[in-house]
Protein backbone atom coordinates (compact mmCIF):
# COMPACT_ATOMS: atom_id res chain seq x y z
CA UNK A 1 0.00 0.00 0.00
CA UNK A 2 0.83 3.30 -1.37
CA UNK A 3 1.45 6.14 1.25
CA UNK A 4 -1.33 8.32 -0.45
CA UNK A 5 -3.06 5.39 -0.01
CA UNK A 6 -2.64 4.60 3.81
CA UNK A 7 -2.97 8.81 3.81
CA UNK A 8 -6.47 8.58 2.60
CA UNK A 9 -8.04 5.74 4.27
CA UNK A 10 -6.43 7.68 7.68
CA UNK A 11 -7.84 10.63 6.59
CA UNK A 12 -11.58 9.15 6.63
CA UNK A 13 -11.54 8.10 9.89
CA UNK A 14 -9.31 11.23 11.21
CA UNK A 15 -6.56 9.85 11.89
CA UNK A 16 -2.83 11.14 10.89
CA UNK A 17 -0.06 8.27 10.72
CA UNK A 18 3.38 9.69 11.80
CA UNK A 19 5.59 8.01 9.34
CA UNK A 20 7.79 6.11 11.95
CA UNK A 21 4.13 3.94 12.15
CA UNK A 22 3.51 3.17 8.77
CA UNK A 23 4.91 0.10 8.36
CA UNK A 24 3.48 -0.92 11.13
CA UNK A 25 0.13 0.13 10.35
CA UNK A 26 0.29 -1.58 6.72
CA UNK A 27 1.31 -5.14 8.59
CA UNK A 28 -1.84 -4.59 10.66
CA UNK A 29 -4.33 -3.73 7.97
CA UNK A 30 -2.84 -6.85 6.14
CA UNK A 31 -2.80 -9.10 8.64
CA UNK A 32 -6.22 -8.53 9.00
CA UNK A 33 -7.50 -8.78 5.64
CA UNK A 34 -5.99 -12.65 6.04
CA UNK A 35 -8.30 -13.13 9.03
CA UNK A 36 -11.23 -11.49 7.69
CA UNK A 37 -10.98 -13.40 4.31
CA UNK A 38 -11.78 -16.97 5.52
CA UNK A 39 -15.10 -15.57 6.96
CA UNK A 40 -16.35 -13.64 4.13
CA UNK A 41 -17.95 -16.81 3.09
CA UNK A 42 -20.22 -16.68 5.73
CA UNK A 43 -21.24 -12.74 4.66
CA UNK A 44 -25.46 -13.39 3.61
CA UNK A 45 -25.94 -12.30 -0.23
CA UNK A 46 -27.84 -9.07 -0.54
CA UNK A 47 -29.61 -10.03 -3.12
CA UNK A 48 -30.58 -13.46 -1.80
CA UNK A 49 -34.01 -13.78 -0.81
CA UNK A 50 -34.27 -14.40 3.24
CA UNK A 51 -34.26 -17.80 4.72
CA UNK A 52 -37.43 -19.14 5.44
CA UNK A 53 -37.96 -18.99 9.27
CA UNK A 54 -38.77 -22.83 11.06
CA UNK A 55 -42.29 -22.24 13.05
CA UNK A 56 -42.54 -25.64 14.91
């Protein structure tokens, strides 16, 4: 990632990254892209119509 890049997602949230952090801050954010990616799988489809609800 790009400084501009890591610049602009800080800048959404507010933050500013001194530049002695940046590295850091890019092992984070990649780091937890690999945990987040195993569990996108679970993420419902938008589009999918709702699962019908079991009324016993």
């Amino acid at each position: 990632m790009a400084d501009a890049e890591l610049d602009a997602m800080a800048k959404l949230v507010g933050l500013d990254i001194p530049a002695a952090f940046r590295d850091g801050v890019r092992h984070q954010l990649a780091l937890n892209a690999r945990l987040v990616a195993p569990l996108e799988r679970f993420t419902p489809d938008a589009d999918a119509a709702p699962a019908p609800v079991f009324e016993p």
